[in-house]
C-alpha atoms as a PDB file:
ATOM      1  CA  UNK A   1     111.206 123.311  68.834  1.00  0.00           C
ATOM      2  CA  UNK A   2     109.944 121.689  71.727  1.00  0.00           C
ATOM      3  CA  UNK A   3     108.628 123.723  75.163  1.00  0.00           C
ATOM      4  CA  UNK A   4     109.018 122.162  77.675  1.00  0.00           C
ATOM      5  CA  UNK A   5     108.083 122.726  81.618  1.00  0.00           C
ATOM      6  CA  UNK A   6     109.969 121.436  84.613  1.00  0.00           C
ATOM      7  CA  UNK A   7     108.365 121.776  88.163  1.00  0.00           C
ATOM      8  CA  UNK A   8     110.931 120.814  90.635  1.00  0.00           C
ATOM      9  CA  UNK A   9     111.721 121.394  94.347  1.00  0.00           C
ATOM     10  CA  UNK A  10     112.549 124.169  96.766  1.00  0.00           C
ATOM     11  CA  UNK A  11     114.533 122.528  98.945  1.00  0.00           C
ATOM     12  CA  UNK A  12     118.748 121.699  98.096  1.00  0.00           C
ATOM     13  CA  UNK A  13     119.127 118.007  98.052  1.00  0.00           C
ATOM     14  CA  UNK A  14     115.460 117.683  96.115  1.00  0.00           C
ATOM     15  CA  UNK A  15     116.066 119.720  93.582  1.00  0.00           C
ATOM     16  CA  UNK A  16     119.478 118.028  92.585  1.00  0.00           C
ATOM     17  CA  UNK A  17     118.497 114.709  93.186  1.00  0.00           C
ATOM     18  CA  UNK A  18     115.751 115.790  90.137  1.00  0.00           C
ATOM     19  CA  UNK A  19     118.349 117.481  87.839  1.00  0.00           C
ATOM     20  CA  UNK A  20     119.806 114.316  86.553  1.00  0.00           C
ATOM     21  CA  UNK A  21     115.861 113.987  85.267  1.00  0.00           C
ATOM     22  CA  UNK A  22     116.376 117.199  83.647  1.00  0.00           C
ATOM     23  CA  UNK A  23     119.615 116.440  82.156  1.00  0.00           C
ATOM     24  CA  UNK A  24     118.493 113.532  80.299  1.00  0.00           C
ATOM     25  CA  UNK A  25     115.796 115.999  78.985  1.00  0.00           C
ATOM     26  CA  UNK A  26     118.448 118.153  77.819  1.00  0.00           C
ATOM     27  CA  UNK A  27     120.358 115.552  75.684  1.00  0.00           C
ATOM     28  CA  UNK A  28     117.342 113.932  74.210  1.00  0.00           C
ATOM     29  CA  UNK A  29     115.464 116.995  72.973  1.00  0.00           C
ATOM     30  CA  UNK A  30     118.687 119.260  72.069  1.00  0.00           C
ATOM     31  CA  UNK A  31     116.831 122.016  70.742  1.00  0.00           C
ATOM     32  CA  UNK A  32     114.054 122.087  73.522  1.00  0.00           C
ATOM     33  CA  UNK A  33     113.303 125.575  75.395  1.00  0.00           C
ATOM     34  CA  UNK A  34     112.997 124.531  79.401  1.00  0.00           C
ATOM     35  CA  UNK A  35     111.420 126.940  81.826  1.00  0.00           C
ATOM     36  CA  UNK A  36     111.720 125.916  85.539  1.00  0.00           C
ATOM     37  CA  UNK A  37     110.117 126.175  88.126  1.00  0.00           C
ATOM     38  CA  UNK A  38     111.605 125.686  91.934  1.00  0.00           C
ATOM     39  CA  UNK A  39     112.049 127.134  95.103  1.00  0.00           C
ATOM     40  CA  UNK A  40     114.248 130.569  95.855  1.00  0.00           C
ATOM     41  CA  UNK A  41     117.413 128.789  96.969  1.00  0.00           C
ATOM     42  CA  UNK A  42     117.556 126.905  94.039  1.00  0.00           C
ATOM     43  CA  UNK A  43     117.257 129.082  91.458  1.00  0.00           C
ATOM     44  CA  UNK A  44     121.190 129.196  90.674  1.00  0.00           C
ATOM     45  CA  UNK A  45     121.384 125.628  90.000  1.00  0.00           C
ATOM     46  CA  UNK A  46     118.867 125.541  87.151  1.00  0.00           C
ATOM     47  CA  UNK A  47     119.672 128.836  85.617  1.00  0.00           C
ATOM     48  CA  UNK A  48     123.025 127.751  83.853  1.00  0.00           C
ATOM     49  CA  UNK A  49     121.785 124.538  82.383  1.00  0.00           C
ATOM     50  CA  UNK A  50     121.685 124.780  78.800  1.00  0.00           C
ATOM     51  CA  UNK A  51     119.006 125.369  76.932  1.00  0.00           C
ATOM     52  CA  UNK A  52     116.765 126.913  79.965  1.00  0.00           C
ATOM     53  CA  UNK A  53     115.711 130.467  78.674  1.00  0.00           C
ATOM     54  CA  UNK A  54     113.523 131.347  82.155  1.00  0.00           C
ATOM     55  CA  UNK A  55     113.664 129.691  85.515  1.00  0.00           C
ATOM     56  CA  UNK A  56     110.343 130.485  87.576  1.00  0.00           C
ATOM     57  CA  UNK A  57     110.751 131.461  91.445  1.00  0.00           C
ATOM     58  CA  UNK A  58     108.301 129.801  94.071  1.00  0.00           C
ATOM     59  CA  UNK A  59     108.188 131.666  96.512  1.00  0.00           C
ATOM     60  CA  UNK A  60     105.702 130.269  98.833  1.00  0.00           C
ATOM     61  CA  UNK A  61     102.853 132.102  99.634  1.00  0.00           C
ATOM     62  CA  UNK A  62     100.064 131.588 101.500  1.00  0.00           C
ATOM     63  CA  UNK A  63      96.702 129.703 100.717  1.00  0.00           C
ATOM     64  CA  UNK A  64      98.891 128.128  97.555  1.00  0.00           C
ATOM     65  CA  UNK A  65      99.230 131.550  95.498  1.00  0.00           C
ATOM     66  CA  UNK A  66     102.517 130.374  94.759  1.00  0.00           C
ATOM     67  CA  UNK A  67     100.785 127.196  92.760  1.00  0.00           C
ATOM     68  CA  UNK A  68      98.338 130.323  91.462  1.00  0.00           C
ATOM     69  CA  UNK A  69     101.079 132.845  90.473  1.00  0.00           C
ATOM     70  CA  UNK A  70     102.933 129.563  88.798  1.00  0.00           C
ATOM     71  CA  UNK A  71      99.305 128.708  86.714  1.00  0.00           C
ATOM     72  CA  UNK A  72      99.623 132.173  85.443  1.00  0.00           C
ATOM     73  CA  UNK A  73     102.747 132.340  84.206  1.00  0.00           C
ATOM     74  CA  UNK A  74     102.252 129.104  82.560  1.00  0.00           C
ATOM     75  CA  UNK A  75      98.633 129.015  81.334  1.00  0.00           C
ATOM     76  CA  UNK A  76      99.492 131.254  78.338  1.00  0.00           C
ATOM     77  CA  UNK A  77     101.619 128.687  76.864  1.00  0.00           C
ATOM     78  CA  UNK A  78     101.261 125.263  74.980  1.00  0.00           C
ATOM     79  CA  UNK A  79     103.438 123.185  76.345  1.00  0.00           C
ATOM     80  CA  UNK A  80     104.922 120.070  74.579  1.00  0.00           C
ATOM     81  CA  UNK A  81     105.771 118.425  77.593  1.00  0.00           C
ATOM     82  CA  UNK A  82     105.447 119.132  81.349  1.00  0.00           C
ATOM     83  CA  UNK A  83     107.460 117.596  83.624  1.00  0.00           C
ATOM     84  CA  UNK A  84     106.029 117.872  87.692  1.00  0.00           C
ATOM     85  CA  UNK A  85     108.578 116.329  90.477  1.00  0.00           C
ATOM     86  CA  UNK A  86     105.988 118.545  93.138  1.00  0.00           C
ATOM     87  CA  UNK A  87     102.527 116.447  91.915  1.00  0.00           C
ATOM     88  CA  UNK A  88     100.176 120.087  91.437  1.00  0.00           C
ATOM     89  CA  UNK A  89      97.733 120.976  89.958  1.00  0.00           C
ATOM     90  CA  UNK A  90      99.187 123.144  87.878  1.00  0.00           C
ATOM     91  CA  UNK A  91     100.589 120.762  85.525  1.00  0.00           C
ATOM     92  CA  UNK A  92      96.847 119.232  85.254  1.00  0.00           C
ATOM     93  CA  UNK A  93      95.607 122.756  84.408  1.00  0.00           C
ATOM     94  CA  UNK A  94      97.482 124.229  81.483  1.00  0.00           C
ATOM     95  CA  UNK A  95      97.797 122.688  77.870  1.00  0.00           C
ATOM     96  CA  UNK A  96     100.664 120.375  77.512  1.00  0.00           C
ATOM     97  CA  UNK A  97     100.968 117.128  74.747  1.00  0.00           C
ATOM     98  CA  UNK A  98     102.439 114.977  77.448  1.00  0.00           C
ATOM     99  CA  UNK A  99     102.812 114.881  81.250  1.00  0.00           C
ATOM    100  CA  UNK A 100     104.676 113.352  83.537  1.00  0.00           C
ATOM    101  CA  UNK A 101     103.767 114.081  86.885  1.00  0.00           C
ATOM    102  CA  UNK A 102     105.133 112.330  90.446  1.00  0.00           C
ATOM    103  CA  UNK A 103     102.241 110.563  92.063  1.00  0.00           C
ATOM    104  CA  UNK A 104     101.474 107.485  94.408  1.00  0.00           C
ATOM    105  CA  UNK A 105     102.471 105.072  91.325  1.00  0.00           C
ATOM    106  CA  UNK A 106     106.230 106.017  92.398  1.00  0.00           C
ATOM    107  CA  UNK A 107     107.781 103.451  94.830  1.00  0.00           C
ATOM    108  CA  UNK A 108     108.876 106.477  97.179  1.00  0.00           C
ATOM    109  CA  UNK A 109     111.222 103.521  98.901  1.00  0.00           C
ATOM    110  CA  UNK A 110     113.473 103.994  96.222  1.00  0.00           C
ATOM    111  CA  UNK A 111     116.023 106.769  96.211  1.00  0.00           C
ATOM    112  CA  UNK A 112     114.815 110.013  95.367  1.00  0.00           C
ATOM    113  CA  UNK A 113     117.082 110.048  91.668  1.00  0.00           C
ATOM    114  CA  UNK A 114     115.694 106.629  90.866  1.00  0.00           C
ATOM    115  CA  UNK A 115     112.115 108.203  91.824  1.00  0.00           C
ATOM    116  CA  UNK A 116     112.756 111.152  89.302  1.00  0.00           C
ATOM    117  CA  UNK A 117     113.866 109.056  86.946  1.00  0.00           C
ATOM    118  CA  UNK A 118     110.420 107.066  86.922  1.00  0.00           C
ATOM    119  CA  UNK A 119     108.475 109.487  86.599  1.00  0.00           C
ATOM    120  CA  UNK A 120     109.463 109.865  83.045  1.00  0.00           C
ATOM    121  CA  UNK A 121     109.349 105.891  82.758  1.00  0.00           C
ATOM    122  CA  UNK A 122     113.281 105.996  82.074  1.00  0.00           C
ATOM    123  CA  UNK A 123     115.119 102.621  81.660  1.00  0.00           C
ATOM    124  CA  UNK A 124     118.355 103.873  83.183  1.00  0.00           C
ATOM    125  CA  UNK A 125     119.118 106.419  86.289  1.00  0.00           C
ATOM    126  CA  UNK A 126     120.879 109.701  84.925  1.00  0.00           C
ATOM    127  CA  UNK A 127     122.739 110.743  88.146  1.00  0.00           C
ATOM    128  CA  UNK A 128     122.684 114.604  89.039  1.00  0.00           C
ATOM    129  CA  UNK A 129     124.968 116.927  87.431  1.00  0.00           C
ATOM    130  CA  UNK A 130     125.588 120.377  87.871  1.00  0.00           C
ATOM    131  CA  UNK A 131     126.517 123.242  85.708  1.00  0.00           C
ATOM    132  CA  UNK A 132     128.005 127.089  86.690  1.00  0.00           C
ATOM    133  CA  UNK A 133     128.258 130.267  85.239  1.00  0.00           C
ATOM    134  CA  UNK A 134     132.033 131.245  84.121  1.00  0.00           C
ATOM    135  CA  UNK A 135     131.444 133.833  86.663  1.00  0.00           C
ATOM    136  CA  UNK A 136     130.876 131.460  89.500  1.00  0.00           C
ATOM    137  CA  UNK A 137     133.440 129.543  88.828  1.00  0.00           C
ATOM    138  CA  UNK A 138     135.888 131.954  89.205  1.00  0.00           C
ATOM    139  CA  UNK A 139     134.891 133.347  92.124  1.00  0.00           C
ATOM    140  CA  UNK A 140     135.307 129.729  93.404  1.00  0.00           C
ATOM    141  CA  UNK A 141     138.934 129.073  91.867  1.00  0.00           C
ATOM    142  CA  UNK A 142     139.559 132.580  94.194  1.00  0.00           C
ATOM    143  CA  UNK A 143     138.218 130.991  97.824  1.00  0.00           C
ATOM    144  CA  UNK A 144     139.874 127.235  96.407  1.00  0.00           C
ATOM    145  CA  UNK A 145     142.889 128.058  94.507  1.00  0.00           C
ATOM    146  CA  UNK A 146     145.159 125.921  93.260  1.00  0.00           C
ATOM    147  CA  UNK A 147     147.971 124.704  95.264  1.00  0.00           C
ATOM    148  CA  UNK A 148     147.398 121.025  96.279  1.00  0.00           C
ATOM    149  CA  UNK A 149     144.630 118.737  97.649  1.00  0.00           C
ATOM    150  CA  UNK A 150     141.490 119.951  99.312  1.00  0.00           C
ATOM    151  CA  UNK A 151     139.293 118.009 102.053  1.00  0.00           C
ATOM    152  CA  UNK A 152     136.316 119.626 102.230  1.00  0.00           C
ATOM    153  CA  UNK A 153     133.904 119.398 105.748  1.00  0.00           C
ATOM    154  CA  UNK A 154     130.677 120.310 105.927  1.00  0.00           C
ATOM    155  CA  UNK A 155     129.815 119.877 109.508  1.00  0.00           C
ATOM    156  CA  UNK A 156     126.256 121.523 109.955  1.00  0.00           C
ATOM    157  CA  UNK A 157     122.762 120.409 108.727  1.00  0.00           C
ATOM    158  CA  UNK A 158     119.721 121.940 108.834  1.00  0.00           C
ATOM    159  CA  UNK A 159     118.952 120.059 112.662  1.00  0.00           C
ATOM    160  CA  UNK A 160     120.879 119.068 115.278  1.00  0.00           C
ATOM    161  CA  UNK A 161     119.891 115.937 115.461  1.00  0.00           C
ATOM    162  CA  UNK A 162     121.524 114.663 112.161  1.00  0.00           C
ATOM    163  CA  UNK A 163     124.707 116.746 113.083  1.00  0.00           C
ATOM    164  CA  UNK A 164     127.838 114.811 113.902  1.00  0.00           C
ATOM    165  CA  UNK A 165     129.572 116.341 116.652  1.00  0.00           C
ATOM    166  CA  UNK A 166     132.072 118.323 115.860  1.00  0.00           C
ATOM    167  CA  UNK A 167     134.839 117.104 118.550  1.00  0.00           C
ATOM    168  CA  UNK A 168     134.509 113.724 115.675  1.00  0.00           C
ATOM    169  CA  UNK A 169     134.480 115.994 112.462  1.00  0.00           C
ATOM    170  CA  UNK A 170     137.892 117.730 114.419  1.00  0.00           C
ATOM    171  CA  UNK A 171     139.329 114.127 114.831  1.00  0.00           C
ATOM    172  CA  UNK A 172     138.585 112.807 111.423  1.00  0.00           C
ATOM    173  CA  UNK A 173     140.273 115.899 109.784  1.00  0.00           C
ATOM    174  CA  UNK A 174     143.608 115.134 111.532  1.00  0.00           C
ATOM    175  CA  UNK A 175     143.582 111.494 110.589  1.00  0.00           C
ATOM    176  CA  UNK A 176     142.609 111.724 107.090  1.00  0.00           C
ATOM    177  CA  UNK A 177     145.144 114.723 106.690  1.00  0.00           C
ATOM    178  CA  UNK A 178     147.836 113.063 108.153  1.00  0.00           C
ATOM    179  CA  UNK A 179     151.153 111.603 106.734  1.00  0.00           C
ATOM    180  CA  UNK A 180     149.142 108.167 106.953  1.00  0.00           C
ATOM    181  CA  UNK A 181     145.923 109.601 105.740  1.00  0.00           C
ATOM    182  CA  UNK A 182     144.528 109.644 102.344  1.00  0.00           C
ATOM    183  CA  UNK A 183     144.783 113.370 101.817  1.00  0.00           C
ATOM    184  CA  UNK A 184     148.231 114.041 103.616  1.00  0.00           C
ATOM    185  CA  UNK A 185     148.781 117.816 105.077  1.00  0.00           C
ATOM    186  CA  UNK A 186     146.130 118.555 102.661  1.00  0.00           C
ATOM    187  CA  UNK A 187     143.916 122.148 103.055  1.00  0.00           C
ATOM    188  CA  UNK A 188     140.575 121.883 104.516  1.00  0.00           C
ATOM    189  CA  UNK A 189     137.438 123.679 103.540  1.00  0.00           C
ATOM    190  CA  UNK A 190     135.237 124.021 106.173  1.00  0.00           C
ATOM    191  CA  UNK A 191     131.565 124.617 104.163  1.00  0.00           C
ATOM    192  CA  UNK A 192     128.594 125.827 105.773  1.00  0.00           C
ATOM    193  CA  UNK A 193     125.238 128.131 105.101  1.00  0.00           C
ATOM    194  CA  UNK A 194     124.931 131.718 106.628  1.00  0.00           C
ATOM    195  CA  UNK A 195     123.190 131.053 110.030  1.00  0.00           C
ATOM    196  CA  UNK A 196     125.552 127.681 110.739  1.00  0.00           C
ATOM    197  CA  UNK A 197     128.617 129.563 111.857  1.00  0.00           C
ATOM    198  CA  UNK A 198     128.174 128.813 115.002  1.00  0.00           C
ATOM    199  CA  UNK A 199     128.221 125.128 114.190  1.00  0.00           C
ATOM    200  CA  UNK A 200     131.153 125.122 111.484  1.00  0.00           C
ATOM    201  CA  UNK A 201     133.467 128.111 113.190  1.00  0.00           C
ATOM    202  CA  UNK A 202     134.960 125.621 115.968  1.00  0.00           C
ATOM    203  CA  UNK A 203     135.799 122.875 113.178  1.00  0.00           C
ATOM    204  CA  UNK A 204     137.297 125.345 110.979  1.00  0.00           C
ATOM    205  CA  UNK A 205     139.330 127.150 114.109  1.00  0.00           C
ATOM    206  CA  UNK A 206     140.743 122.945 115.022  1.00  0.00           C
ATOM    207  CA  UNK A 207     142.507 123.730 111.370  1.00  0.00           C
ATOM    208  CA  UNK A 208     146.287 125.075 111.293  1.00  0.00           C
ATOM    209  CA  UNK A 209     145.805 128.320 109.869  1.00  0.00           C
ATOM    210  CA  UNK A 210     148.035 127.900 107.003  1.00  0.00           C
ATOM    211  CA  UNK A 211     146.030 125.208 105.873  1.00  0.00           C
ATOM    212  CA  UNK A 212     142.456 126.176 106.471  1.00  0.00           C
ATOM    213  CA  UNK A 213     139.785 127.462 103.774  1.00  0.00           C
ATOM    214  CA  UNK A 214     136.951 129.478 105.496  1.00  0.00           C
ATOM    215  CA  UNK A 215     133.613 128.704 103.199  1.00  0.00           C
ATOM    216  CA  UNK A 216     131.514 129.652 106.098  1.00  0.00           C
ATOM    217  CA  UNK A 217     128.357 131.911 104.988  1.00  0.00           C
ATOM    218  CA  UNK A 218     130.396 132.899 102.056  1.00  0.00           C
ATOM    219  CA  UNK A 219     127.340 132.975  99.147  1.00  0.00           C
ATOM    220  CA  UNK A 220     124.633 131.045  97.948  1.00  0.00           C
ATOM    221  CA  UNK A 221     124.054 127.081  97.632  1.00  0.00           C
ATOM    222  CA  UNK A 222     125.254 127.001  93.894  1.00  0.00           C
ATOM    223  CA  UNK A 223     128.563 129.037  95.255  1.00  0.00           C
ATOM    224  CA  UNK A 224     128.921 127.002  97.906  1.00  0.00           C
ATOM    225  CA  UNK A 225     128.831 123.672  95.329  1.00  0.00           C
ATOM    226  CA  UNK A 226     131.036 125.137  92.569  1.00  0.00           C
ATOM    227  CA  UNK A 227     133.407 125.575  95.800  1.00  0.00           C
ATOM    228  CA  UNK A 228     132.556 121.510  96.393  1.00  0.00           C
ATOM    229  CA  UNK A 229     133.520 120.889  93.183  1.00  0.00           C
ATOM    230  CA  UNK A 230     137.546 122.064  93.318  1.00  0.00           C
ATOM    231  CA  UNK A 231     137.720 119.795  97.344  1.00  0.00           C
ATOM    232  CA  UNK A 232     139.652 116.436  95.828  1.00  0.00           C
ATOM    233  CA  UNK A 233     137.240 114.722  98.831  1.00  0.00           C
ATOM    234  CA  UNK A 234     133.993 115.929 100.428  1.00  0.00           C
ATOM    235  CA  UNK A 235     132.837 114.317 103.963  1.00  0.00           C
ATOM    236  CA  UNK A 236     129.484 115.589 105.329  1.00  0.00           C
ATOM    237  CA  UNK A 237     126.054 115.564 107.430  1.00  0.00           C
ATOM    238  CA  UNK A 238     122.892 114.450 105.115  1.00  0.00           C
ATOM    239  CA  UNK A 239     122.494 117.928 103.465  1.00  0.00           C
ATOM    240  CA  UNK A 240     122.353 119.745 100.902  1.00  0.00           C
ATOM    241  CA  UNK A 241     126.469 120.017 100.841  1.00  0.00           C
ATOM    242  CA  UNK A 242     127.061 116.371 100.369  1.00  0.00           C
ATOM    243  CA  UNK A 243     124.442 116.061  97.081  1.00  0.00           C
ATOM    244  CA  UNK A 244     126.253 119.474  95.994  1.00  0.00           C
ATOM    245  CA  UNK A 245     129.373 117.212  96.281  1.00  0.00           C
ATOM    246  CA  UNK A 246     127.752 114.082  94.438  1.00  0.00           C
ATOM    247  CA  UNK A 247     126.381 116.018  91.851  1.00  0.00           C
ATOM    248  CA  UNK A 248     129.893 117.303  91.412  1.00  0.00           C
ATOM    249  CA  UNK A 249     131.097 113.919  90.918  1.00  0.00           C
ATOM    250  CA  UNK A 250     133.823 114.318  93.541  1.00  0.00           C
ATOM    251  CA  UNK A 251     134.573 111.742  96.010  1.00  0.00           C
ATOM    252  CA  UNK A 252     131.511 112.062  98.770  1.00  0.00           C
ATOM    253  CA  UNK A 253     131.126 109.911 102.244  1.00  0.00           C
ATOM    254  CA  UNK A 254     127.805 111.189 103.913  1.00  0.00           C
ATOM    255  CA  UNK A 255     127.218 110.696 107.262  1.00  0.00           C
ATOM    256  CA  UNK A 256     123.237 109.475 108.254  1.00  0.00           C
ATOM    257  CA  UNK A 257     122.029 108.845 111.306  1.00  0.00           C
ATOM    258  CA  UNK A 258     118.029 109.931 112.031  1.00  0.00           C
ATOM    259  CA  UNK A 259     117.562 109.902 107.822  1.00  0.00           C
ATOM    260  CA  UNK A 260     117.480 107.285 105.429  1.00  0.00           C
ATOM    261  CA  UNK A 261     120.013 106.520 103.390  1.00  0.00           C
ATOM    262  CA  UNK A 262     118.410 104.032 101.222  1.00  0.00           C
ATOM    263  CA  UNK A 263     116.236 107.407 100.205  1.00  0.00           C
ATOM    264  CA  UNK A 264     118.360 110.485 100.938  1.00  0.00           C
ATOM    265  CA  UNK A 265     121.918 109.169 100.694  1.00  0.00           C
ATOM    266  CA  UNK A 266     124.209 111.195  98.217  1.00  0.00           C
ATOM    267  CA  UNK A 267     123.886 109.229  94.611  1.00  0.00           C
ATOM    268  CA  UNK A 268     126.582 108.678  92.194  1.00  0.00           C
ATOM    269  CA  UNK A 269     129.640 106.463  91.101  1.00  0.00           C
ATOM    270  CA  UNK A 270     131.880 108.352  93.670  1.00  0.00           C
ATOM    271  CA  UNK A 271     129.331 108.357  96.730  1.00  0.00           C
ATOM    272  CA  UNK A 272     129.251 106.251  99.183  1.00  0.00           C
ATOM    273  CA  UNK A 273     127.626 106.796 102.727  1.00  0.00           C
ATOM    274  CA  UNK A 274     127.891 105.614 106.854  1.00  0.00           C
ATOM    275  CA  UNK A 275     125.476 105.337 109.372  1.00  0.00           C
ATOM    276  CA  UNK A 276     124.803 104.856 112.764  1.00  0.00           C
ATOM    277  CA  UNK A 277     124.316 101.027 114.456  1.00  0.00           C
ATOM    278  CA  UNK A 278     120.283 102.389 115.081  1.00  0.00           C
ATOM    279  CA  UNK A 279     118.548 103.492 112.389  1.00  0.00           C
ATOM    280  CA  UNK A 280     116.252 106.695 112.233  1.00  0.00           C
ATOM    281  CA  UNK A 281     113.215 104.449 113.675  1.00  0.00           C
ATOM    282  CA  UNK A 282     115.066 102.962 116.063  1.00  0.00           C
ATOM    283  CA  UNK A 283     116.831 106.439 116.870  1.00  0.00           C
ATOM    284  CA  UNK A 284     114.100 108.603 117.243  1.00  0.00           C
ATOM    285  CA  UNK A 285     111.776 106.117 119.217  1.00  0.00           C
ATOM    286  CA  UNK A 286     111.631 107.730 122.941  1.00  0.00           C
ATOM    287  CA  UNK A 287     109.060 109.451 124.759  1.00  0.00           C
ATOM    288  CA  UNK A 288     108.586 113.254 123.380  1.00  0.00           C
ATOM    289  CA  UNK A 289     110.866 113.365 120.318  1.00  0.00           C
ATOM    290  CA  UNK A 290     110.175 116.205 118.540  1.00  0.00           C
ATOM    291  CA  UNK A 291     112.761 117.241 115.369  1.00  0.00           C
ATOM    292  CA  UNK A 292     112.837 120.843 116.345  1.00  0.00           C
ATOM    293  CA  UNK A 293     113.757 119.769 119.831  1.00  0.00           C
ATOM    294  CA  UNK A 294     115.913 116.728 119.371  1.00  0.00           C
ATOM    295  CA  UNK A 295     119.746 116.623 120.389  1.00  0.00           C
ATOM    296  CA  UNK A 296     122.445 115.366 118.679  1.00  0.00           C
ATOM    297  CA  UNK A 297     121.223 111.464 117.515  1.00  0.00           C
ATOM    298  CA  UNK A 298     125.129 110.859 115.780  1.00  0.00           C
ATOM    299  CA  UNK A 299     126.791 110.032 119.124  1.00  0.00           C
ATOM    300  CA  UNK A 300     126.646 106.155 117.750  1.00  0.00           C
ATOM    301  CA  UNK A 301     128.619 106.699 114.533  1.00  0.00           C
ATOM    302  CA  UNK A 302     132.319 106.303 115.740  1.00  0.00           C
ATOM    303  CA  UNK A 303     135.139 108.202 114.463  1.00  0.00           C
ATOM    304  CA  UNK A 304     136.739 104.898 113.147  1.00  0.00           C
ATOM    305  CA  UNK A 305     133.744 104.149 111.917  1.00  0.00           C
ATOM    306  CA  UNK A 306     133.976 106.777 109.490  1.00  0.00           C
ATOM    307  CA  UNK A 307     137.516 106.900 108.522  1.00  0.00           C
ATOM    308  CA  UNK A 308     137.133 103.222 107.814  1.00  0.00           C
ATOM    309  CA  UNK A 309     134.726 104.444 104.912  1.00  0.00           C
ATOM    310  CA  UNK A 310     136.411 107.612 103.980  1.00  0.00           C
ATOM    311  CA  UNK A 311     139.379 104.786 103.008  1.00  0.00           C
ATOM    312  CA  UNK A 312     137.373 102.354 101.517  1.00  0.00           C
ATOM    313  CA  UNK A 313     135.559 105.032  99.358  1.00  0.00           C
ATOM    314  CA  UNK A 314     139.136 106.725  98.430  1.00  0.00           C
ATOM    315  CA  UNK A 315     140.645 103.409  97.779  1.00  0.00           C
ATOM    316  CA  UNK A 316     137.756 102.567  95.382  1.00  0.00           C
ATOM    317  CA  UNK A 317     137.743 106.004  93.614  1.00  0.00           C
ATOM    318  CA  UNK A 318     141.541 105.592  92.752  1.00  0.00           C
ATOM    319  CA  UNK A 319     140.973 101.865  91.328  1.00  0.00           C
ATOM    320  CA  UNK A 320     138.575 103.693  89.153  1.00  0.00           C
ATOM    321  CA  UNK A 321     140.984 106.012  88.050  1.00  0.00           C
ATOM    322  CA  UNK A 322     143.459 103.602  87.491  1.00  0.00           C
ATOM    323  CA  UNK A 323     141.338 101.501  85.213  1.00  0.00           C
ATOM    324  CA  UNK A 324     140.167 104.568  83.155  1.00  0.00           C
END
C-alpha cells in the first residue's frame, strides 16, 4: 500500500487546476493512502477525494514555520512518492522513493493543469474534478433546488481591476435569460465570497425576485462550487468561481482582461473564455499602476462581446450532447 504525499496550493484556482494531477494519482494507485497538504481555504476540496485519510493545513506563518510545522508532520514517515506543486524544501527533506517536484524545468507558459500534469511527466492532461461530501451536497440541492434551469453569475474577483462592471453582468443576465436567450426566464445565482457583497448585492437585486438565488457569503469555497455544480451555465470574472465551475464540468465562459488566459483561463471540454481587445501588458502599461490601486481594466470587453461567446460556448456544449 502505497503513501503517498501531495503538496499543493493555498490559493482557489491553484489548487484545482492541480487536482486533476491528483486524480490521475487516485486511479493509477487505487489502494494508495494520500495526505495533503494546502492552504486553509482549500482544505474542503481535498478532504472528500477518495482515498485521502489526512489533509494537512498551511497556515502561513511567519519566517516559513508553516514549511517547518509541514517537515514535522511529514518527516516521521516513508513516503513512496511525494508529489510538490509549491517547489519546498520539504519534499527534498523527508524520505520518499520518488519525487516529483515543480521547478524551472516546467514551461510555466503553459496552462497551469498542463503544468501539473508535467510535473509527473504525464502523456495526457487529466482536467480537474471535484468531489463533495453527501452532506454538502445537500445543503446545495437546498440553496439550488430543483425546478428548472440555473444561470449562475459570479460577478466579483479578488481585485477590481479584473472585475467586469456590473451595469454589463446586469445586461448580459437579461439577454441570455430572455425568450431569445439560451437559458430562457431561467433562475439566476448570483455567487460571491463573504467580503464581496458589496460587489455581487446590486447584480443579484437587477434579478426579478421570483427568479433570483442569493449565494452571496453563504459558506465556504467547496459550498460555494457544489452550488456551481447544480447552475446548467456558469459566466464569471477569472476566479476561483469559474475553475469551481470547470472543475464541475458545467458549461463555463470566463471573462479575462488584466490575466492571462493562455495560463489562468478555466480548463476543460465545457470551458471556454473572452477577453478584452488589450491584453494584461498592454492593459496595465500606464504611469503608477499598482494592483491594489487599479480601477476597473474590463471597460473594453463589450456586452456583445460576451453574449456572442456565452452562444457559441452553449451551442457547442449541446452538439456535444447531441453526439453522446
Amino acid at each position: 500500500m502505497k503513501k503517498i504525499l501531495f503538496i499543493t496550493a493555498t490559493r482557489i484556482g491553484d489548487a484545482l487546476f492541480s487536482i486533476g494531477l491528483l486524480d490521475h494519482i487516485t486511479r493509477t494507485y487505487p489502494d494508495a493512502k494520500i495526505t495533503v497538504a494546502c492552504g486553509p481555504l482549500v482544505t474542503e476540496f481535498f478532504s472528500p477525494v477518495p482515498q485521502v485519510e489526512k489533509v494537512i493545513t498551511l497556515k502561513k506563518r511567519k519566517w516559513a514555520g508553516h514549511w517547518r510545522d509541514l517537515w514535522q508532520e511529514t518527516v516521521k514517515t516513508n513516503w513512496d512518492m511525494v508529489v510538490d506543486l509549491r517547489n519546498s524544501a520539504v519534499s527534498r527533506l523527508i524520505l520518499a522513493k520518488q519525487r516529483y517536484i515543480f521547478g524551472p524545468h516546467i514551461d510555466q507558459q503553459k496552462h497551469k493543469v498542463e503544468q501539473s500534469a508535467d510535473v509527473m511527466g504525464l502523456d495526457y492532461v487529466p482536467l480537474p474534478r471535484l468531489w463533495f461530501s453527501s452532506e454538502t451536497l445537500e445543503k446545495a440541492r437546498q440553496l439550488v433546488p430543483d425546478g428548472g434551469p440555473v444561470l449562475g453569475i459570479g460577478p466579483a474577483a479578488n481585485w477590481i481591476a479584473k472585475t467586469w462592471p456590473n451595469d454589463r453582468f446586469i445586461d448580459l443576465i437579461k439577454r441570455l435569460t430572455a425568450e431569445n436567450g439560451i437559458l430562457p426566464n431561467a433562475r439566476v445565482a448570483i455567487i460571491a465570497a463573504p467580503g464581496e457583497e458589496s460587489q455581487a448585492r446590486p447584480v443579484l437585486e437587477s434579478i426579478p425576485e421570483n427568479r433570483r438565488i442569493d449565494l452571496i457569503a453563504k459558506g465556504s469555497p467547496a459550498f460555494a462550487a457544489a452550488c456551481i455544480a447544480r447552475c446548467d451555465f456558469f459566466v464569471g470574472n477569472d476566479s476561483g468561481l469559474s475553475h469551481s465551475a470547470a472543475a464541475a464540468h458545467i458549461p463555463v465562459l470566463g471573462l479575462f482582461g488584466p490575466s492571462w488566459p493562455h495560463i489562468y483561463r478555466p480548463y476543460g471540454d465545457k470551458a471556454a473564455f473572452v477577453a478584452t481587445p488589450k491584453n494584461f501588458a498592454e492593459l496595465i502599461d500606464y504611469p503608477g499602476y499598482n494592483s491594489k490601486t487599479a480601477p476597473c481594466l474590463m471597460d473594453g470587453l463589450t456586452v456583445d462581446a460576451v453574449e456572442n461567446a456565452a452562444r457559441n460556448l452553449w451551442a457547442k456544449v449541446s452538439k456535444m450532447k447531441n453526439a453522446a
